[in-house]
C-alpha atoms as a PDB file:
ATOM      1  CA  UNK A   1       0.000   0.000   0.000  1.00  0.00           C
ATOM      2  CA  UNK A   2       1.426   3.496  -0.757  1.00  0.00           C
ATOM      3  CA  UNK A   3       1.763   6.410   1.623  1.00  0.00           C
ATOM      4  CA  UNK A   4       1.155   9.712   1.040  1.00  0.00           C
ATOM      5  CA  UNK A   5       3.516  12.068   2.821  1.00  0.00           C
ATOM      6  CA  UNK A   6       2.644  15.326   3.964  1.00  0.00           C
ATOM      7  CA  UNK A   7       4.881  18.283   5.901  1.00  0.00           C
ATOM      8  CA  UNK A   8       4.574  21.506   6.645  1.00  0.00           C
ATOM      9  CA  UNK A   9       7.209  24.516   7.082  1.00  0.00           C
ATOM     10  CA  UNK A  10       6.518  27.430   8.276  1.00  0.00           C
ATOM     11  CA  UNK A  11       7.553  31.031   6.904  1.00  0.00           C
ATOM     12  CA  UNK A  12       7.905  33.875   8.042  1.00  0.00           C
ATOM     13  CA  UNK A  13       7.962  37.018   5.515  1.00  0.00           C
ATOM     14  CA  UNK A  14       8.995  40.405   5.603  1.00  0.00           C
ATOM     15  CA  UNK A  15       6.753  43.074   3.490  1.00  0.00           C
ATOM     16  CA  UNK A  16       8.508  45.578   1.927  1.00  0.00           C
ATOM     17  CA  UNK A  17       6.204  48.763   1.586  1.00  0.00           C
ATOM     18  CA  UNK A  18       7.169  52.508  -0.697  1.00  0.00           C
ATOM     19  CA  UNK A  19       4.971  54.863   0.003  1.00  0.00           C
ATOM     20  CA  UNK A  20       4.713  57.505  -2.860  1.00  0.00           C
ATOM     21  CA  UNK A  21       2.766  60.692  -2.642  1.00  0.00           C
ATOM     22  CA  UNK A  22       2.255  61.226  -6.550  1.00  0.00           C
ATOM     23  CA  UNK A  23      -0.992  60.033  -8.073  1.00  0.00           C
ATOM     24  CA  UNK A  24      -1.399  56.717  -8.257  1.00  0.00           C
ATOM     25  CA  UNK A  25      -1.579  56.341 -12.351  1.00  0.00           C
ATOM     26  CA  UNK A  26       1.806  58.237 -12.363  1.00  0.00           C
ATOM     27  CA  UNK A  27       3.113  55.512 -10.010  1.00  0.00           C
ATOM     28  CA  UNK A  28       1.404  52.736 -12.516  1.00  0.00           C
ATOM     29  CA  UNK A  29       2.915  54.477 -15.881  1.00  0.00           C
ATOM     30  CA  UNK A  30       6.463  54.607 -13.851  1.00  0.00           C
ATOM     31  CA  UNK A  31       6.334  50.855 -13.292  1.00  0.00           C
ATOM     32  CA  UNK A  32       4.761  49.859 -16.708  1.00  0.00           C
ATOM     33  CA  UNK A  33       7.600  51.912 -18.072  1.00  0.00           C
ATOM     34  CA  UNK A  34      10.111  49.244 -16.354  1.00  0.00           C
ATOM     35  CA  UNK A  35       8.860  46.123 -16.808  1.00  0.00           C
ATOM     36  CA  UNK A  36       8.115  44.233 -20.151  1.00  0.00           C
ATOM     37  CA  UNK A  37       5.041  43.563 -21.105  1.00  0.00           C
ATOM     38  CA  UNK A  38       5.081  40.272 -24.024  1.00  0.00           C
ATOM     39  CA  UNK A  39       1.908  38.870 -25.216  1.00  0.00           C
ATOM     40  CA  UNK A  40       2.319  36.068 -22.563  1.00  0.00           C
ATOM     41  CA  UNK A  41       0.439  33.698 -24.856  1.00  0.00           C
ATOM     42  CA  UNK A  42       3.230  34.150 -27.602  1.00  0.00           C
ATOM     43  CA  UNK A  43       5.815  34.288 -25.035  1.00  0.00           C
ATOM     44  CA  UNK A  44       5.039  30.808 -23.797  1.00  0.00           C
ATOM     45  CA  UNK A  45       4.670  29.408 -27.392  1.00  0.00           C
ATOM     46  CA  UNK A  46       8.273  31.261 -28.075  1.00  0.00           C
ATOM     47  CA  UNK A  47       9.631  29.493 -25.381  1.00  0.00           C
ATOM     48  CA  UNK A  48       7.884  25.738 -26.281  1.00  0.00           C
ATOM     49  CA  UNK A  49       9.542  26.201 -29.782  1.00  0.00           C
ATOM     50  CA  UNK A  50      13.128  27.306 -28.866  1.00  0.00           C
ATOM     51  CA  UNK A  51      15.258  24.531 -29.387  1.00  0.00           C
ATOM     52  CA  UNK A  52      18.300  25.220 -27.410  1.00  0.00           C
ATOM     53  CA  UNK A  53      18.866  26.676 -24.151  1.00  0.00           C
ATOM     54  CA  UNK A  54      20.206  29.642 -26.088  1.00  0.00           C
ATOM     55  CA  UNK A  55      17.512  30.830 -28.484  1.00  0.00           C
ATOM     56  CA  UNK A  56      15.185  30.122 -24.921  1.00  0.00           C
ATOM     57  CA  UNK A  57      17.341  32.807 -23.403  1.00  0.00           C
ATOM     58  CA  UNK A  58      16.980  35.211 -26.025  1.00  0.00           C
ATOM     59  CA  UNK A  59      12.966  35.110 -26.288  1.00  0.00           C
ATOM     60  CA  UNK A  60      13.407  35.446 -22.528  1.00  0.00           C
ATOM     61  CA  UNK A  61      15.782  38.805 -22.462  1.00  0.00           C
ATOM     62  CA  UNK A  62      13.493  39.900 -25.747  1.00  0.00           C
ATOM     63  CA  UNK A  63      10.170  40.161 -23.513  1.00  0.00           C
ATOM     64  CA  UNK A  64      12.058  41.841 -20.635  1.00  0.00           C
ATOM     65  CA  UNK A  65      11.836  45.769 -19.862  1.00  0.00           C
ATOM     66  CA  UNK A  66      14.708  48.038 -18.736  1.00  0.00           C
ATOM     67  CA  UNK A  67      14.061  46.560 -15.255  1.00  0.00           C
ATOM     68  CA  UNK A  68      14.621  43.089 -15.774  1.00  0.00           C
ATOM     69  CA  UNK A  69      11.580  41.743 -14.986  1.00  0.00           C
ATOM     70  CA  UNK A  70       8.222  41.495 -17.587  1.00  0.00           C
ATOM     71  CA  UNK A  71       4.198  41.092 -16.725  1.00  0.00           C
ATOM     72  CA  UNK A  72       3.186  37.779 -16.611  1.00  0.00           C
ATOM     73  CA  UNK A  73      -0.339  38.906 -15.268  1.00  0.00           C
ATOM     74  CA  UNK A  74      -2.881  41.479 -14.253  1.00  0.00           C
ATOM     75  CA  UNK A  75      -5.661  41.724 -11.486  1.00  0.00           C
ATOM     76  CA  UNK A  76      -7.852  44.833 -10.972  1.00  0.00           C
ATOM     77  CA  UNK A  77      -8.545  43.847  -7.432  1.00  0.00           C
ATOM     78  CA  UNK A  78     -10.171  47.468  -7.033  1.00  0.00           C
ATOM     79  CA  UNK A  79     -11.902  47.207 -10.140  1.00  0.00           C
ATOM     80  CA  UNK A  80     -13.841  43.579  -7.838  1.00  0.00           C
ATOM     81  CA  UNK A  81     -14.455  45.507  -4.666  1.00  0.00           C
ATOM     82  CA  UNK A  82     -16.175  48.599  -6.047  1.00  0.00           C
ATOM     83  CA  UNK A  83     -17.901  47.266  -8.544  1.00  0.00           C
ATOM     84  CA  UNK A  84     -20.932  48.407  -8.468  1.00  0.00           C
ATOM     85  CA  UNK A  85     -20.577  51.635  -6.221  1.00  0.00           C
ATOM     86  CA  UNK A  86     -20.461  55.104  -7.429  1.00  0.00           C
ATOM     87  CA  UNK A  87     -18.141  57.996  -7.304  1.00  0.00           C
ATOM     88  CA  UNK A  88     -14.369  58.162  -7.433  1.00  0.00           C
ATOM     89  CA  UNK A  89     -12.799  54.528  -5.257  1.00  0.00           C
ATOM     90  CA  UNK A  90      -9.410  53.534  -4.492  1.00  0.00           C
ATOM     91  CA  UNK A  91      -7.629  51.428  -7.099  1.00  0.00           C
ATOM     92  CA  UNK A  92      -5.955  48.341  -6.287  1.00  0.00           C
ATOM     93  CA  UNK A  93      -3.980  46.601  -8.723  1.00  0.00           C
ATOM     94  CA  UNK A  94      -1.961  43.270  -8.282  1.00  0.00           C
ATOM     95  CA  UNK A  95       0.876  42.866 -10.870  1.00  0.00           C
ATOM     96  CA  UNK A  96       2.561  39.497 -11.218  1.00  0.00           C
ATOM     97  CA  UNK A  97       5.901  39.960 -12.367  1.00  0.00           C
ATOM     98  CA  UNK A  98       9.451  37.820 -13.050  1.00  0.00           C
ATOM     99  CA  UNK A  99      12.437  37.001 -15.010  1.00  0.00           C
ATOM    100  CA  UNK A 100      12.337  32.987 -15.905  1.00  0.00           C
ATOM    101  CA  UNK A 101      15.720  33.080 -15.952  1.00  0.00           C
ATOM    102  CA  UNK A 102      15.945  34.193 -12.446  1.00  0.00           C
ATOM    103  CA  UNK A 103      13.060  31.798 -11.356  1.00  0.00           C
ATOM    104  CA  UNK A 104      15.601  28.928 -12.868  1.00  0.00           C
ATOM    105  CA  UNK A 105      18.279  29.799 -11.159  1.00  0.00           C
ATOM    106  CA  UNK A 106      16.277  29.531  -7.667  1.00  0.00           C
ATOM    107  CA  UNK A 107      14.189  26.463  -8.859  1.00  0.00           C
ATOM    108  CA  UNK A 108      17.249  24.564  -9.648  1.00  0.00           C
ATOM    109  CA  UNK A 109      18.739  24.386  -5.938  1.00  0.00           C
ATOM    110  CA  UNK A 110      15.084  24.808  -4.085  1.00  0.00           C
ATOM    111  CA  UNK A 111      12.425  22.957  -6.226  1.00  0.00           C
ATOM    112  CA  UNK A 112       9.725  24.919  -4.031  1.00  0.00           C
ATOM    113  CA  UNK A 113      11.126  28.316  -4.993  1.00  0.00           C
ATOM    114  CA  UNK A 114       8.605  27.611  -8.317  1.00  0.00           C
ATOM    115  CA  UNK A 115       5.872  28.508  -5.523  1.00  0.00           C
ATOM    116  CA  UNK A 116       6.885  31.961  -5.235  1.00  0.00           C
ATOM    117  CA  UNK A 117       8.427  32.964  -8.951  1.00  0.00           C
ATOM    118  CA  UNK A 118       7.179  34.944 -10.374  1.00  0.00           C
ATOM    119  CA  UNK A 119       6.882  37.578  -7.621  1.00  0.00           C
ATOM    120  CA  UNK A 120       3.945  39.685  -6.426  1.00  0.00           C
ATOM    121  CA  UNK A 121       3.721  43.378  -6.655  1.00  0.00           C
ATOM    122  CA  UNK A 122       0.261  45.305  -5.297  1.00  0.00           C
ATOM    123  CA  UNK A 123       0.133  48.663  -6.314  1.00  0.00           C
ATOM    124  CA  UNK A 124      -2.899  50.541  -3.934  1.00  0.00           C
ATOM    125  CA  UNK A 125      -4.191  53.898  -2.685  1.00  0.00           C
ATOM    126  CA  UNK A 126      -4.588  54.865   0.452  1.00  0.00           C
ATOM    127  CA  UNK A 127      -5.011  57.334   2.338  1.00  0.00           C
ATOM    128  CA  UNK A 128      -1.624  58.348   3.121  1.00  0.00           C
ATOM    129  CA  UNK A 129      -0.483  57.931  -0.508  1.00  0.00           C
ATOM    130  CA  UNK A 130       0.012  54.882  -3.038  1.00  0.00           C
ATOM    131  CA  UNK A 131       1.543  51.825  -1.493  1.00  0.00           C
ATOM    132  CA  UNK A 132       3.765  49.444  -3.600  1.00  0.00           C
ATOM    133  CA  UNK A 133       3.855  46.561  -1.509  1.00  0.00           C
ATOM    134  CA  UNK A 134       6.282  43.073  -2.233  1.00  0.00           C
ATOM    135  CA  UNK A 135       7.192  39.997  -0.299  1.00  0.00           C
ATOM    136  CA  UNK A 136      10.773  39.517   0.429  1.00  0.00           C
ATOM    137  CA  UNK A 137      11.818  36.114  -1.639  1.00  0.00           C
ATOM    138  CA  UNK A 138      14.907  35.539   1.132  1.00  0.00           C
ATOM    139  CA  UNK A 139      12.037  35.144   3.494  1.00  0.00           C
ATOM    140  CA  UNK A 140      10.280  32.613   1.087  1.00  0.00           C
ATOM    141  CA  UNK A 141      13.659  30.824   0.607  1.00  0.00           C
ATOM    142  CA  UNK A 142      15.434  31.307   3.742  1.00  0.00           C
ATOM    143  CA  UNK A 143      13.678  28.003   5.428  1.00  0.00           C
ATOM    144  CA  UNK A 144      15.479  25.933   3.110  1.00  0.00           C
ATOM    145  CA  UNK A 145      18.940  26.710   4.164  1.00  0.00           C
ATOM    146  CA  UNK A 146      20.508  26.837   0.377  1.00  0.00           C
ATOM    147  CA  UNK A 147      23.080  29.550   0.032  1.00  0.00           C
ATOM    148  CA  UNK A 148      22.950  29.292  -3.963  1.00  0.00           C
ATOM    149  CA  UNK A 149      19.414  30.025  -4.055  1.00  0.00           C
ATOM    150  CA  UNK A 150      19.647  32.595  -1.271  1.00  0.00           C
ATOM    151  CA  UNK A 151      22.473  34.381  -3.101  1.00  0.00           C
ATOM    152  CA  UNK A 152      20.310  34.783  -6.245  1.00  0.00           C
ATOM    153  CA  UNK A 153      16.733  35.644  -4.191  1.00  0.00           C
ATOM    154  CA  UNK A 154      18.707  38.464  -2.339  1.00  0.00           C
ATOM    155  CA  UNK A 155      19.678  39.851  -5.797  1.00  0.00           C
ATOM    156  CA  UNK A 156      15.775  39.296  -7.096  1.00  0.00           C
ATOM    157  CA  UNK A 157      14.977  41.136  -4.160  1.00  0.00           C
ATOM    158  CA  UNK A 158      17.513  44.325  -4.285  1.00  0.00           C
ATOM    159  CA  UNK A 159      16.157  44.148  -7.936  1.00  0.00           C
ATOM    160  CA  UNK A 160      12.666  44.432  -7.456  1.00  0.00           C
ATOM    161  CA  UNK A 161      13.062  47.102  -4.219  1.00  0.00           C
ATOM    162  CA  UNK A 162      14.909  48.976  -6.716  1.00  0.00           C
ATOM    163  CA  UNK A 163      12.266  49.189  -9.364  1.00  0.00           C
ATOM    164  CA  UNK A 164       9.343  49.952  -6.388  1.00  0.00           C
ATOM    165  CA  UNK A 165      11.558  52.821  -5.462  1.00  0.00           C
ATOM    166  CA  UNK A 166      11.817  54.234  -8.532  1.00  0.00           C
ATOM    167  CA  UNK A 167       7.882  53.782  -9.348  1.00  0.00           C
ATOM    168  CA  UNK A 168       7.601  55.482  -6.474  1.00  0.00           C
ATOM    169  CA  UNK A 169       9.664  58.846  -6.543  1.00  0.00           C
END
């Protein structure tokens, strides 16, 4: 008779947080502005017909933006909560975001690091401005004690604080 294994690990994640005073589609246009934005469809059929690691690479680095990173997907979270209401609501946008050549690198020393790549960016208004909000993917990866992978997530991360900055000022 087979048996089915199941564990558990916990984690414990830091949120990284800019707060920007400018208006929140300024913010948006400053991050679309960095990060690539492929027909993800075509993408993925790009990458299914490359034939070497090589010519995978270079549909990979074609779909990227001056950040790095390229939009894998899109949810108007705001655009689901107000629905419906009238006058003038936050907006609350999630952005799902990645280089698969990053993700690789992770994926190859911590299977599970396939979980968390690509990243999560939300992008909301508030009161006190428009937060640009990520989870640290150290924190994600740090449970699995694997400097390799830990060398390349703290470089994902500096990355991707680096581009909410900028969206930000």
């Amino acid at each position: 008779m087979e048996r089915t294994m199941i564990s558990t690990r916990r984690i414990s994640v830091e949120r990284v947080t800019v707060i920007s005073r400018k208006p929140f589609q300024e913010v948006l246009s400053k991050f679309e502005a960095a990060v690539g934005h492929p027909d993800i469809q075509e993408f993925w059929d790009r990458v299914g017909a490359a034939k070497t690691n090589s010519e995978m690479e270079t549909v990979v680095r074609s779909a990227l933006g001056p950040s790095g990173f390229m939009e894998f997907a899109r949810f108007d979270h705001g655009g689901v909560v107000h629905k419906g209401k009238t006058g003038d609501h936050p907006k609350v946008l999630r952005l799902v975001i990645g280089n698969p050549l990053i993700m690789r690198e992770m994926v190859k020393h911590v299977p599970d690091a396939g979980s968390y790549a690509p990243v999560t960016i939300l992008i909301d208004e508030r009161a006190d401005g428009v937060h640009i909000s990520y989870d640290r993917m150290t924190n994600f990866l740090a449970p699995y004690e694997n400097a390799a992978a830990l060398k390349v997530a703290k470089d994902l991360d500096t990355k991707i604080e680096a581009l909410l900055a900028a969206a930000a000022a």
